[in-house]
PDB file of N, CA and C in Angstrom:
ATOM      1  N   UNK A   1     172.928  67.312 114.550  1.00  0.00           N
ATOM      2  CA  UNK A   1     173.660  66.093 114.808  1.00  0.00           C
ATOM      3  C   UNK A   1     175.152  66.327 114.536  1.00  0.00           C
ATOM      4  N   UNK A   2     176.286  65.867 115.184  1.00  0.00           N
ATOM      5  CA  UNK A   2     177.764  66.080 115.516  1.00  0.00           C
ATOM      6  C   UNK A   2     177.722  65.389 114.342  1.00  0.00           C
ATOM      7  N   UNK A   3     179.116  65.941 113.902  1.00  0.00           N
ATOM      8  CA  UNK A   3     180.108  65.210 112.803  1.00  0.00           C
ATOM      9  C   UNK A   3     180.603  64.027 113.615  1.00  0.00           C
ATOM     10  N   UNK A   4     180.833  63.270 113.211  1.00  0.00           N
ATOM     11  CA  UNK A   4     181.540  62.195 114.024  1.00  0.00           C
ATOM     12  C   UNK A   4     182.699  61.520 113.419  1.00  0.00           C
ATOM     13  N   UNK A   5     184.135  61.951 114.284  1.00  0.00           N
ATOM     14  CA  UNK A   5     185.303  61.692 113.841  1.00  0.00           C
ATOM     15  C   UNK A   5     186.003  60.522 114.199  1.00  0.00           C
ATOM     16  N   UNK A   6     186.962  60.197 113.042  1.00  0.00           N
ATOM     17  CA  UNK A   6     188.093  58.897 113.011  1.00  0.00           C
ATOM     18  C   UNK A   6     188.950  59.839 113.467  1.00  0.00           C
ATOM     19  N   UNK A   7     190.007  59.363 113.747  1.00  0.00           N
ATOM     20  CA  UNK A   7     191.403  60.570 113.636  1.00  0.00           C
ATOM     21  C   UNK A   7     192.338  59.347 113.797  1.00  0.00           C
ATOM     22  N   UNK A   8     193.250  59.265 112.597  1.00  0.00           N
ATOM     23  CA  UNK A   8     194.671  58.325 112.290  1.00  0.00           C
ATOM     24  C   UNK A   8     195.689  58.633 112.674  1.00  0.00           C
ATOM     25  N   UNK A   9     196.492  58.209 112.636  1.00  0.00           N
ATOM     26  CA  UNK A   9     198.007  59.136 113.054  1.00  0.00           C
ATOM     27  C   UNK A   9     198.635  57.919 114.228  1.00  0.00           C
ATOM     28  N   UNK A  10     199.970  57.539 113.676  1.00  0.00           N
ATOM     29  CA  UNK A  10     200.756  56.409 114.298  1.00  0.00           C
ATOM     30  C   UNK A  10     200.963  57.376 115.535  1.00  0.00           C
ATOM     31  N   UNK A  11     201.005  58.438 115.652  1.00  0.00           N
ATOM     32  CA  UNK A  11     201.813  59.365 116.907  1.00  0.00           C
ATOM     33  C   UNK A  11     200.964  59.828 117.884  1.00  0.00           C
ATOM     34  N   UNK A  12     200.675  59.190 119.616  1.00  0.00           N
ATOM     35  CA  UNK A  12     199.899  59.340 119.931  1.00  0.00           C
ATOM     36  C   UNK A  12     199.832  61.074 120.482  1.00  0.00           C
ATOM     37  N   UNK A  13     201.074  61.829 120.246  1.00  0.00           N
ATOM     38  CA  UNK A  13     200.645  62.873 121.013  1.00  0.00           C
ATOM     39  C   UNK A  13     199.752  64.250 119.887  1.00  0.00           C
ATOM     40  N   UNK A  14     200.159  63.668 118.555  1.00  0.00           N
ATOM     41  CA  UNK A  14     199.369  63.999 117.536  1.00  0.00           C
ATOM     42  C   UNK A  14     197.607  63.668 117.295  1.00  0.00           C
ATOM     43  N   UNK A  15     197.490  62.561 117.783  1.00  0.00           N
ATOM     44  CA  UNK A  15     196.084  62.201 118.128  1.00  0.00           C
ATOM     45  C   UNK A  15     195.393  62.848 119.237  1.00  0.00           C
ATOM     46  N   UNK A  16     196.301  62.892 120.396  1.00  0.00           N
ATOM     47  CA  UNK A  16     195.426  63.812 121.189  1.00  0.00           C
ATOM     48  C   UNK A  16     195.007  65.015 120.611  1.00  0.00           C
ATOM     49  N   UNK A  17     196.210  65.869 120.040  1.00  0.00           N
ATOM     50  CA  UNK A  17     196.047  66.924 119.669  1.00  0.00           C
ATOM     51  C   UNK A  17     195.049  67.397 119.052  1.00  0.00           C
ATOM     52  N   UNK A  18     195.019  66.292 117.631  1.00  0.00           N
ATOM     53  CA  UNK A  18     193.299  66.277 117.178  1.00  0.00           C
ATOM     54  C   UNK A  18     192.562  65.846 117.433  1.00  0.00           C
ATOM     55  N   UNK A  19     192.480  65.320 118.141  1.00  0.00           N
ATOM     56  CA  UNK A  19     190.901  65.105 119.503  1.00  0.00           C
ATOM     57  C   UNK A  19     190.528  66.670 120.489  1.00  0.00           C
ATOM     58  N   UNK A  20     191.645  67.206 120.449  1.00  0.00           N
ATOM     59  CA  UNK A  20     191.468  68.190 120.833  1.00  0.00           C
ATOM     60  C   UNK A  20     190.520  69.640 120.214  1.00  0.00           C
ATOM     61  N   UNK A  21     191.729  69.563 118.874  1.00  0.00           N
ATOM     62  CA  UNK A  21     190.986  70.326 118.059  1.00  0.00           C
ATOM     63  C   UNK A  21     189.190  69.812 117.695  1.00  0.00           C
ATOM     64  N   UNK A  22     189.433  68.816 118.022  1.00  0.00           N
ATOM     65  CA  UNK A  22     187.809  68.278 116.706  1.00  0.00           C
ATOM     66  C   UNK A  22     186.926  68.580 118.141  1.00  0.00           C
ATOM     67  N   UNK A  23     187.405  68.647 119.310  1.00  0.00           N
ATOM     68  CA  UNK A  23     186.341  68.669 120.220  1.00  0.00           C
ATOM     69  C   UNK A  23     186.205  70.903 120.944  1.00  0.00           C
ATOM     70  N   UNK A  24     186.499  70.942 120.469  1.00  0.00           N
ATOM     71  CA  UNK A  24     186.826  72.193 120.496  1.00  0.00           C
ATOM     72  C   UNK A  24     185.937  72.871 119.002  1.00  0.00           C
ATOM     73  N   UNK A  25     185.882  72.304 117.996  1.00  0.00           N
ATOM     74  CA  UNK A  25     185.038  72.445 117.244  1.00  0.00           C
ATOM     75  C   UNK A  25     183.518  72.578 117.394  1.00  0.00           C
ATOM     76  N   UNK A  26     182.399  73.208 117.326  1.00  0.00           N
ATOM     77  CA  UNK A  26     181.031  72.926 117.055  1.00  0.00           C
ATOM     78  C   UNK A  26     180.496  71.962 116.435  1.00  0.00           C
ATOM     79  N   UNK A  27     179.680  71.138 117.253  1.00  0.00           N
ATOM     80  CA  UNK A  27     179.137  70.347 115.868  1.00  0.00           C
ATOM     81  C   UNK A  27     180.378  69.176 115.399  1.00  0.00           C
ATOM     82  N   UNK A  28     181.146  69.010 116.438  1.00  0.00           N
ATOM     83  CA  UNK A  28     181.954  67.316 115.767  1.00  0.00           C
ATOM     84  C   UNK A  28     182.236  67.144 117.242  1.00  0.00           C
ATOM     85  N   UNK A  29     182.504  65.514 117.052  1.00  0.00           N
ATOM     86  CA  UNK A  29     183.272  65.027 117.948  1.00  0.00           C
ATOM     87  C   UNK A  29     183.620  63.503 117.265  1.00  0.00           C
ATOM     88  N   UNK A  30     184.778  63.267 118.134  1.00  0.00           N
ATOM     89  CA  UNK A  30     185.723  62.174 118.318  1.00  0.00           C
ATOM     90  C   UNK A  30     184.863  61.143 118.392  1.00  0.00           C
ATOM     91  N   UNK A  31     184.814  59.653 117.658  1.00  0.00           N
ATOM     92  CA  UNK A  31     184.087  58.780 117.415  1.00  0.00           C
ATOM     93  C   UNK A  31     185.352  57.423 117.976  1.00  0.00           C
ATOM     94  N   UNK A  32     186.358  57.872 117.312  1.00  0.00           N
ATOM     95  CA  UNK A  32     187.486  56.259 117.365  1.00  0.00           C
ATOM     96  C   UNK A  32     188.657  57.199 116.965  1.00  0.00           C
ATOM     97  N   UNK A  33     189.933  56.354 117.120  1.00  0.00           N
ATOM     98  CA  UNK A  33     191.289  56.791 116.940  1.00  0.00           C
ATOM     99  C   UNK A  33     191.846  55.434 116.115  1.00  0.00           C
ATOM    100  N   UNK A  34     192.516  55.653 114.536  1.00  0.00           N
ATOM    101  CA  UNK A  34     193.703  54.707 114.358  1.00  0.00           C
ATOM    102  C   UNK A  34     194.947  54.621 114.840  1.00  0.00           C
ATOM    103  N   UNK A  35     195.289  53.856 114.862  1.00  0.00           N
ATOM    104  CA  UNK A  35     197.119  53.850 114.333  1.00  0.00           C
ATOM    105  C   UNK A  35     197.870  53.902 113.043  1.00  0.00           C
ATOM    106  N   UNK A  36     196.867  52.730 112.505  1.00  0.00           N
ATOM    107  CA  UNK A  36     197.942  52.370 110.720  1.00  0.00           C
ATOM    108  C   UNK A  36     196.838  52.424 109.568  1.00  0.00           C
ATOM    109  N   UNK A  37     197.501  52.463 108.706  1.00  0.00           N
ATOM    110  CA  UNK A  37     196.544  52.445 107.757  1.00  0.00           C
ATOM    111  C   UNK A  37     195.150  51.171 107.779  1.00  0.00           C
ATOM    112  N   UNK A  38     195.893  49.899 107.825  1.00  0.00           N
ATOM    113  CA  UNK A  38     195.148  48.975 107.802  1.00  0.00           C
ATOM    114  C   UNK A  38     194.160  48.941 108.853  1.00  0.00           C
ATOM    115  N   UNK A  39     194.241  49.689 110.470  1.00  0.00           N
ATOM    116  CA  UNK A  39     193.075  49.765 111.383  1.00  0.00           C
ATOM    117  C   UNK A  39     192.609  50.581 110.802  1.00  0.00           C
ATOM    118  N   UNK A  40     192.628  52.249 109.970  1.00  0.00           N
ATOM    119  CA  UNK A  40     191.985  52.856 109.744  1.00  0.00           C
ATOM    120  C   UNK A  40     190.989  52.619 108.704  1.00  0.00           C
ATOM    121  N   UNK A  41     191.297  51.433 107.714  1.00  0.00           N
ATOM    122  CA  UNK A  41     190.374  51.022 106.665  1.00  0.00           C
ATOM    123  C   UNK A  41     189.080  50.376 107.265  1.00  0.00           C
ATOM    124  N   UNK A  42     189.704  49.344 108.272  1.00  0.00           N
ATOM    125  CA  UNK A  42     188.698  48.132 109.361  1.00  0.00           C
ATOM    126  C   UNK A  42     187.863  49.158 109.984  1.00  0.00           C
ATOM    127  N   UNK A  43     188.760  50.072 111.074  1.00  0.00           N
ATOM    128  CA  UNK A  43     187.523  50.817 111.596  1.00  0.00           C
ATOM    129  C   UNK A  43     186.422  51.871 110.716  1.00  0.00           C
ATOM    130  N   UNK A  44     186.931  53.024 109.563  1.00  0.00           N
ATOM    131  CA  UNK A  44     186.108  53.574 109.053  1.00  0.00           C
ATOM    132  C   UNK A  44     185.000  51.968 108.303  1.00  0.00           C
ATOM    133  N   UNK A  45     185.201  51.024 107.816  1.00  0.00           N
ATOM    134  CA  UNK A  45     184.473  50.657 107.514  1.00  0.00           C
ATOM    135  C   UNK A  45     183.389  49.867 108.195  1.00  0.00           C
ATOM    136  N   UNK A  46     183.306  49.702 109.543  1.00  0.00           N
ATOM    137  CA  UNK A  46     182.810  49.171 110.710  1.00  0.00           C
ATOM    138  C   UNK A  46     181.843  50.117 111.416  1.00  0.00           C
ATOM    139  N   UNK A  47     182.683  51.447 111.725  1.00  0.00           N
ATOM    140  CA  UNK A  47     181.772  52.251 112.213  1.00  0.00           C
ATOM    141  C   UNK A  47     181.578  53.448 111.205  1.00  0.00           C
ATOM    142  N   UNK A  48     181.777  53.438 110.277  1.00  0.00           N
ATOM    143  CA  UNK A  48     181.151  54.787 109.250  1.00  0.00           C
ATOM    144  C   UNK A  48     180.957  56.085 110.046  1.00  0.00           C
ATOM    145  N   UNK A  49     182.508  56.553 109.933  1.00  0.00           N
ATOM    146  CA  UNK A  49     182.266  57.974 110.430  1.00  0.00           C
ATOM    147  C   UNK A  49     181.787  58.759 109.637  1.00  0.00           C
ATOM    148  N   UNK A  50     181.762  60.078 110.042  1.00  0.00           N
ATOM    149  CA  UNK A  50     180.885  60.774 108.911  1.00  0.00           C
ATOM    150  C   UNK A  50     182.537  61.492 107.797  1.00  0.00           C
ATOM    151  N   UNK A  51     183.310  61.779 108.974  1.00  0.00           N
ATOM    152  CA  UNK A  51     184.757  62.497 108.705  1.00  0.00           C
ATOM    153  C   UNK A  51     186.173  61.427 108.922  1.00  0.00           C
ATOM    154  N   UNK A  52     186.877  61.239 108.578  1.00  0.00           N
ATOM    155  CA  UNK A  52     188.179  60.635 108.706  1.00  0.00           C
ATOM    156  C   UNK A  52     189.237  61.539 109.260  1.00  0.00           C
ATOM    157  N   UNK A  53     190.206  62.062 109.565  1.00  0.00           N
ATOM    158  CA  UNK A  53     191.373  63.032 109.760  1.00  0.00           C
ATOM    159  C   UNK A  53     192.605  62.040 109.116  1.00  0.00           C
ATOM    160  N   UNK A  54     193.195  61.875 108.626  1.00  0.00           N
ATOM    161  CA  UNK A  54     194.117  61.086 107.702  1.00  0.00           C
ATOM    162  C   UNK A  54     195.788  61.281 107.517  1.00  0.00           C
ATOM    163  N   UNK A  55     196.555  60.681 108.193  1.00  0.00           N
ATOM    164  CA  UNK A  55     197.830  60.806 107.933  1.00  0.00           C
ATOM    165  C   UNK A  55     198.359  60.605 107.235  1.00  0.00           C
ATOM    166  N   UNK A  56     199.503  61.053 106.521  1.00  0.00           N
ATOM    167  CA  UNK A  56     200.023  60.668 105.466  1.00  0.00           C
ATOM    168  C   UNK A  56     200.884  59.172 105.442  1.00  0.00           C
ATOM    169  N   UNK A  57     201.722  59.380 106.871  1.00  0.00           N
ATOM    170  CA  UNK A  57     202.935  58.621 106.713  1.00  0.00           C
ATOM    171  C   UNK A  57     202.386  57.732 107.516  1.00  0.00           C
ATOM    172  N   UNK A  58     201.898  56.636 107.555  1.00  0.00           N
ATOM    173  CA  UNK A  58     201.713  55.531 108.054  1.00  0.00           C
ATOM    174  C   UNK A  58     202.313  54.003 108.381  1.00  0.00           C
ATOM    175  N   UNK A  59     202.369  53.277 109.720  1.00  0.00           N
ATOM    176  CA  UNK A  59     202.885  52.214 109.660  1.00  0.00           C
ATOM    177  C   UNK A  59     201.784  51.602 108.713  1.00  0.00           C
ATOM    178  N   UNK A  60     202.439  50.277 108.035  1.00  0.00           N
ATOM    179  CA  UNK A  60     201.933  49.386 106.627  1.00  0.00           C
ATOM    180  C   UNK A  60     201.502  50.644 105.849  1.00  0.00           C
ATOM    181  N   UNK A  61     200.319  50.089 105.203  1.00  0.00           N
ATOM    182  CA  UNK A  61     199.610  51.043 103.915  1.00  0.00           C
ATOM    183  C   UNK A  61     199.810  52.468 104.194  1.00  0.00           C
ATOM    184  N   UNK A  62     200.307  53.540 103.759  1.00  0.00           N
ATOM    185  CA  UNK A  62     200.334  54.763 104.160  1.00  0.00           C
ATOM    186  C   UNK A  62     198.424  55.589 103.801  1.00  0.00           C
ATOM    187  N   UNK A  63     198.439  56.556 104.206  1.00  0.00           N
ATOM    188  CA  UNK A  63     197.284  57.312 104.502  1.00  0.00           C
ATOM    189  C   UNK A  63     196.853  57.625 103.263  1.00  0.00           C
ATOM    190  N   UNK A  64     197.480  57.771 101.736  1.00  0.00           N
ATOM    191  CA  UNK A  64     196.744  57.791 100.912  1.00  0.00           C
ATOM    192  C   UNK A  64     196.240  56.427 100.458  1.00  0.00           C
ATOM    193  N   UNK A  65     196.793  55.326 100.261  1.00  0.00           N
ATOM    194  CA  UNK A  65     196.069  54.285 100.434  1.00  0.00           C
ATOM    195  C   UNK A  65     195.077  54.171 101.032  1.00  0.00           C
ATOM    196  N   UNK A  66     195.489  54.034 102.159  1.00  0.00           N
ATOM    197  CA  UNK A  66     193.954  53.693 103.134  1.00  0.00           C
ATOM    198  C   UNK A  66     192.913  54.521 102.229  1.00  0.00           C
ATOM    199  N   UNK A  67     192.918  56.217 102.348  1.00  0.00           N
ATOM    200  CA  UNK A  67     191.723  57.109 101.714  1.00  0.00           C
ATOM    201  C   UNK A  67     190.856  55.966 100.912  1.00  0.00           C
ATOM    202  N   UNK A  68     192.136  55.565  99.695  1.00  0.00           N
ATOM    203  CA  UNK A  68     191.647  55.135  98.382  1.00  0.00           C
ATOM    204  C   UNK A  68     190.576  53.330  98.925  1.00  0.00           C
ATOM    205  N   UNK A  69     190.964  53.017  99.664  1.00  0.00           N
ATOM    206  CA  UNK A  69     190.489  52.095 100.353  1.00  0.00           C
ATOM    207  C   UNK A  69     189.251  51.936 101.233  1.00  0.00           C
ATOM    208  N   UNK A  70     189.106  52.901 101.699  1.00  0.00           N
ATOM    209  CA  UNK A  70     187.961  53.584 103.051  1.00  0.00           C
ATOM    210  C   UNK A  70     186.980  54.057 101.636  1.00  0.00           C
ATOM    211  N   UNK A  71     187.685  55.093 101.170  1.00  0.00           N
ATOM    212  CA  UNK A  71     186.503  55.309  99.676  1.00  0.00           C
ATOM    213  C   UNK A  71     185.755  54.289  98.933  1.00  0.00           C
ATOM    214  N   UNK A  72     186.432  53.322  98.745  1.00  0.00           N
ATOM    215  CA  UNK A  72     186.011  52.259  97.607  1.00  0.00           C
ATOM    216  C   UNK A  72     185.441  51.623  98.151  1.00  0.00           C
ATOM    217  N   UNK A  73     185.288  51.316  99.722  1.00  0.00           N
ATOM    218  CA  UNK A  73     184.314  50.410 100.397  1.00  0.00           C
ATOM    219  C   UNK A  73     182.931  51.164 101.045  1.00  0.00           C
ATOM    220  N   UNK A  74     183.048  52.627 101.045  1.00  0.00           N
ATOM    221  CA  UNK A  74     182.256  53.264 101.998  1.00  0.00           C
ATOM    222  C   UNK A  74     182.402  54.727 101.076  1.00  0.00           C
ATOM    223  N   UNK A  75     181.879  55.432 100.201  1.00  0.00           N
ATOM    224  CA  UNK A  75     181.821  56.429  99.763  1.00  0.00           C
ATOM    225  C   UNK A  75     181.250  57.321 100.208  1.00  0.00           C
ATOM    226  N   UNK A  76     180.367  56.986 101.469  1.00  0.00           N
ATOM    227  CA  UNK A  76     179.692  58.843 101.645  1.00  0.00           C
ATOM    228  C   UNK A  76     180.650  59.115 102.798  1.00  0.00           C
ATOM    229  N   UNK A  77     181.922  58.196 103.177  1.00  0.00           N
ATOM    230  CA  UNK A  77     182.754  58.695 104.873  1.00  0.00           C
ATOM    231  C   UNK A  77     183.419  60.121 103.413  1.00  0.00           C
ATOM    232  N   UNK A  78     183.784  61.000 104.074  1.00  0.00           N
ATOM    233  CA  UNK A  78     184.644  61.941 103.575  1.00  0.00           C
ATOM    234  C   UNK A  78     186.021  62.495 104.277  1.00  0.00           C
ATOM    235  N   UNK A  79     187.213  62.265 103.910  1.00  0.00           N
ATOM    236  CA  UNK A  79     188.391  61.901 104.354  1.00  0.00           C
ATOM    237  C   UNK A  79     189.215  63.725 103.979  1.00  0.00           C
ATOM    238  N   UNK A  80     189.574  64.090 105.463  1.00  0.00           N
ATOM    239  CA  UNK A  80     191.130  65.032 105.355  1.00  0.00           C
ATOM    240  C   UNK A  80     192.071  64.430 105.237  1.00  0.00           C
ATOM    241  N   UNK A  81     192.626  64.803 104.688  1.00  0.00           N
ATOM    242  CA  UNK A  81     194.073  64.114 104.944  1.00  0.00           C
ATOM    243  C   UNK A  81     195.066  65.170 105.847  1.00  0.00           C
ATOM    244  N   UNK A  82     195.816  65.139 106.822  1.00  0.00           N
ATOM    245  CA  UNK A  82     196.294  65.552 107.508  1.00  0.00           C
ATOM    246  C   UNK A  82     198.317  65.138 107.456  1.00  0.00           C
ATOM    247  N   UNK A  83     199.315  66.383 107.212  1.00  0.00           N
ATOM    248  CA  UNK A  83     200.311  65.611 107.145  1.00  0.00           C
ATOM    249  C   UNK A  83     201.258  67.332 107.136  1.00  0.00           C
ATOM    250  N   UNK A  84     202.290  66.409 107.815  1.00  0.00           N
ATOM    251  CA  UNK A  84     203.724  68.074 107.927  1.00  0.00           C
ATOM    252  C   UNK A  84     204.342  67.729 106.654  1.00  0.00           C
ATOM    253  N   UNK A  85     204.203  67.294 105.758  1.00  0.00           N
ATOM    254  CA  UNK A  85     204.732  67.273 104.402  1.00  0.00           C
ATOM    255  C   UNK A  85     203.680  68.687 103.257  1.00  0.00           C
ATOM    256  N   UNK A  86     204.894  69.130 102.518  1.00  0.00           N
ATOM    257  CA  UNK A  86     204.258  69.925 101.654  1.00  0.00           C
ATOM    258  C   UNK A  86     203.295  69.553 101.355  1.00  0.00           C
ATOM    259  N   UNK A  87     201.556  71.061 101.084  1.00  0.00           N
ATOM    260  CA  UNK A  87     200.674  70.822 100.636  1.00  0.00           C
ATOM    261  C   UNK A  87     200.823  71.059  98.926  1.00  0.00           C
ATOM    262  N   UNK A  88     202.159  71.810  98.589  1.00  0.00           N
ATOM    263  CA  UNK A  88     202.343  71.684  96.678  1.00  0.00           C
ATOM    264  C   UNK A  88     202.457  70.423  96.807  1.00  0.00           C
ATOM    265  N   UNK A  89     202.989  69.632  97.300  1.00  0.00           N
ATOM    266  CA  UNK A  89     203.322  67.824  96.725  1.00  0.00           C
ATOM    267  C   UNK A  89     202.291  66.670  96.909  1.00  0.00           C
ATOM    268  N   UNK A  90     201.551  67.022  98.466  1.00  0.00           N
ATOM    269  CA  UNK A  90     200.288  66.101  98.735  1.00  0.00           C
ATOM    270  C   UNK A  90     199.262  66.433  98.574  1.00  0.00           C
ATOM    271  N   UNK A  91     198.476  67.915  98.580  1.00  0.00           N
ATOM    272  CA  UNK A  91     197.612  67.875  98.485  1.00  0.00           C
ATOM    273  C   UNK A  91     197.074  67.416  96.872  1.00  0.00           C
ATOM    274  N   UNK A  92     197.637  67.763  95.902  1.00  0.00           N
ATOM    275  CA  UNK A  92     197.219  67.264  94.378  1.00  0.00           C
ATOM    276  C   UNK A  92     196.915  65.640  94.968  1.00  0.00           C
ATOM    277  N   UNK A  93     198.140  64.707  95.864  1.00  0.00           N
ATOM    278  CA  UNK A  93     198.065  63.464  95.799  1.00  0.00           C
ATOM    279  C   UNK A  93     197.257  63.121  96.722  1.00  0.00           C
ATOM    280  N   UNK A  94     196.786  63.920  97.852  1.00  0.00           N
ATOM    281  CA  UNK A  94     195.507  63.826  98.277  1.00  0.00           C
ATOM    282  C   UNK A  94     194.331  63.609  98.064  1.00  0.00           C
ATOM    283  N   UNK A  95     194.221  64.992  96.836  1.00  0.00           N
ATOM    284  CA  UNK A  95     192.866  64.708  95.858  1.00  0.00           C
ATOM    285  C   UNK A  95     192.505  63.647  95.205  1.00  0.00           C
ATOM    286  N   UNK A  96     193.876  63.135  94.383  1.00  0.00           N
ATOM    287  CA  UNK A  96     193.618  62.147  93.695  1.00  0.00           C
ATOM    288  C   UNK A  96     193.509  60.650  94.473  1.00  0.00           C
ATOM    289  N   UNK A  97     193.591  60.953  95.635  1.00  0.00           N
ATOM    290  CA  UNK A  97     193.084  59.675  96.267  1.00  0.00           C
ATOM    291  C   UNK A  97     191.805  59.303  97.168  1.00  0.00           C
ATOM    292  N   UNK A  98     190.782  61.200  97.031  1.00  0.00           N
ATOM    293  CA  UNK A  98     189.596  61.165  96.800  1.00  0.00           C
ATOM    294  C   UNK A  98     189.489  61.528  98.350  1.00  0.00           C
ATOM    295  N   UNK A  99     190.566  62.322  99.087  1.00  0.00           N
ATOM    296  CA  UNK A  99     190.196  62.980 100.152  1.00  0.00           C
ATOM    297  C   UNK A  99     189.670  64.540  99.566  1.00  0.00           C
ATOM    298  N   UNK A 100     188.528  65.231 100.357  1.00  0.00           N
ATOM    299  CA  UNK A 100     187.886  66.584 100.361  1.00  0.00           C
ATOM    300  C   UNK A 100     188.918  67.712 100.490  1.00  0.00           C
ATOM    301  N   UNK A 101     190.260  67.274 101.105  1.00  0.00           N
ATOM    302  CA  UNK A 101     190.875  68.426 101.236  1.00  0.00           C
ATOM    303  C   UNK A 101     192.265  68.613 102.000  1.00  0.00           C
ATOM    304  N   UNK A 102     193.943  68.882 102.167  1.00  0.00           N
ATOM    305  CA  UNK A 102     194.667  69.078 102.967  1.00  0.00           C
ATOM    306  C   UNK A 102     195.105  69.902 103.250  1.00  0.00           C
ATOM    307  N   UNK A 103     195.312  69.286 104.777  1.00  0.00           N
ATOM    308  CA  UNK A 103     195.641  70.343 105.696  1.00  0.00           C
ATOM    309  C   UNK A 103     196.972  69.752 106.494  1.00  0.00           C
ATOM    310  N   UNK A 104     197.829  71.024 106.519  1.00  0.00           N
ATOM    311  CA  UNK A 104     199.301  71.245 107.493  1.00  0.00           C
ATOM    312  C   UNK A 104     198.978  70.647 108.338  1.00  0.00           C
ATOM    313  N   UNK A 105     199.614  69.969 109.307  1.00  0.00           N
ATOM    314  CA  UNK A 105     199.548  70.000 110.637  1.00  0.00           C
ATOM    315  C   UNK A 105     199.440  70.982 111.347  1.00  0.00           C
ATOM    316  N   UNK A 106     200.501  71.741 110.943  1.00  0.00           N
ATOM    317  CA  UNK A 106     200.646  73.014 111.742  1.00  0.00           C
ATOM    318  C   UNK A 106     199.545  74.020 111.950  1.00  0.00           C
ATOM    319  N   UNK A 107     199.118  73.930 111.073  1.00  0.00           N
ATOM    320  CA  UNK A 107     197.752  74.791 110.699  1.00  0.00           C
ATOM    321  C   UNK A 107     195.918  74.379 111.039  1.00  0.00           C
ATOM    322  N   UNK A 108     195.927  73.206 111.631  1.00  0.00           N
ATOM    323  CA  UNK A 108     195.238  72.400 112.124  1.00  0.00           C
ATOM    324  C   UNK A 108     194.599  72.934 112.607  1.00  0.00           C
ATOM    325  N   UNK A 109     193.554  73.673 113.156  1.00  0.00           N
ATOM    326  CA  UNK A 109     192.565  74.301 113.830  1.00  0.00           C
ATOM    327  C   UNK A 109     191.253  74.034 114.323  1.00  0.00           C
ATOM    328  N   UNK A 110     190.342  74.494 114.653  1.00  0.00           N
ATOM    329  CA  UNK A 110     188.774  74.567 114.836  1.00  0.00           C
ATOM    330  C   UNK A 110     188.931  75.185 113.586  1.00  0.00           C
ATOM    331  N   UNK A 111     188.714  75.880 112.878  1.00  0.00           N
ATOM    332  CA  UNK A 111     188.478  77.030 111.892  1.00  0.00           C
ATOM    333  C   UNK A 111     188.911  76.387 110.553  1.00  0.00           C
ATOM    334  N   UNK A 112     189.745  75.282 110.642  1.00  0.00           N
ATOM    335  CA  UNK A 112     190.749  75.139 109.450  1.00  0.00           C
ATOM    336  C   UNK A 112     189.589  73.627 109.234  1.00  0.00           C
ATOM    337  N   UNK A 113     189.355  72.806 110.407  1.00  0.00           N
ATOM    338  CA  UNK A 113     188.564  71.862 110.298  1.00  0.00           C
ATOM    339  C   UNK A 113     187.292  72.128 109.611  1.00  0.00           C
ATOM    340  N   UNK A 114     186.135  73.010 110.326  1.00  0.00           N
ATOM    341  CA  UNK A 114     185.127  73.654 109.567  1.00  0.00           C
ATOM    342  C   UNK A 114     185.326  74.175 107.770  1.00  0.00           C
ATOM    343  N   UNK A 115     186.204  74.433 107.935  1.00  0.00           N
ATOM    344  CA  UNK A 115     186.397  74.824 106.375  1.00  0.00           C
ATOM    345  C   UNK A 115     186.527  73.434 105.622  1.00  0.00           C
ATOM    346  N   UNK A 116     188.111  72.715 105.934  1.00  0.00           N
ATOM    347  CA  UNK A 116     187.906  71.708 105.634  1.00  0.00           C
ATOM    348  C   UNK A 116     186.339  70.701 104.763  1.00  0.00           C
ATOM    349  N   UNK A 117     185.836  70.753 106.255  1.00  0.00           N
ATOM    350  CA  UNK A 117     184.482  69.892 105.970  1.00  0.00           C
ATOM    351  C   UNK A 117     183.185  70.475 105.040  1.00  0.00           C
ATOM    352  N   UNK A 118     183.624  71.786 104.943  1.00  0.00           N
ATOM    353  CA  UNK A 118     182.369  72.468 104.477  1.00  0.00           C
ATOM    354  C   UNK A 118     183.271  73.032 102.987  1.00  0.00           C
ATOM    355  N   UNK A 119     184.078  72.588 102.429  1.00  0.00           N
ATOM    356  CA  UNK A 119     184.418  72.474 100.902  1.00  0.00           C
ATOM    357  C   UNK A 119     185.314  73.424 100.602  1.00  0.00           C
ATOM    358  N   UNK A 120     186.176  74.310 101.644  1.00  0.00           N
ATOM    359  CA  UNK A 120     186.747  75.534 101.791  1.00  0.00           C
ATOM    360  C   UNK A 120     188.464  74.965 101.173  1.00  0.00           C
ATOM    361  N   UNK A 121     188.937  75.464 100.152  1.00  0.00           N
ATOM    362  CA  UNK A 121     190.398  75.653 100.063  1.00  0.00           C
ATOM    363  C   UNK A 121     190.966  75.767 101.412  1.00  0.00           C
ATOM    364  N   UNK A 122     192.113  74.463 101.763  1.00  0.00           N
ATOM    365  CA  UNK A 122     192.856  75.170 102.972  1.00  0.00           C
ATOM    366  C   UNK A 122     193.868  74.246 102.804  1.00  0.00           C
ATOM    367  N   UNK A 123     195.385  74.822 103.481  1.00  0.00           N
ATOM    368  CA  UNK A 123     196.535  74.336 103.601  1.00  0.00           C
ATOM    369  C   UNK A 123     197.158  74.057 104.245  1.00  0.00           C
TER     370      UNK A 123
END
């Protein structure tokens, strides 16, 4: 059975992108797309993806919010956080807002996703 993905991100050419990647992946696909934090809380909690993809910088609530939000209502969704901001500065603030793991943009992959989801250190 597919992973089944959210993917956030105010920027739509960034969303394609990871629709791209996640479908290019084995074993996942694209479920729904946010914009802001606040659709991304409504939709993960509506349709319970299995995965989130998570932006940092968000219109309203930014992307660690939401996490902390999507978590507290729905604990088995498991949230990347995704962002071109340093992983020394977000990923600690990632963790602590109870996403599995961050990842660069830049670095975004099939390969980087799988790891991601399957408990792998990545940056």
């Amino acid at each position: 059975m597919a992973v089944r993905v959210l993917i956030v991100d105010d920027q739509a050419p960034f969303r394609s992108a990871a629709r791209m990647v996640v479908e290019m992946t084995d074993d996942f696909e694209v479920l729904d797309e946010a914009e802001t934090g606040e659709e991304a809380v409504a939709k993960a909690l509506d349709l319970h993806p299995d995965l989130v993809l998570m932006d940092v910088n968000l219109p309203g609530i930014d992307g660690l919010e939401a996490t902390r939000r999507i978590l507290a209502g729905a604990s088995s969704i498991r949230v990347v956080v995704l962002s071109t901001y340093e992983a020394t500065e977000y990923g600690p603030r990632a963790t602590e807002a109870g996403a599995i793991a961050f990842v660069s943009k830049s670095a975004f992959t099939p390969d980087a996703l799988e790891e991601a989801w399957n408990g792998a250190a990545v940056a």
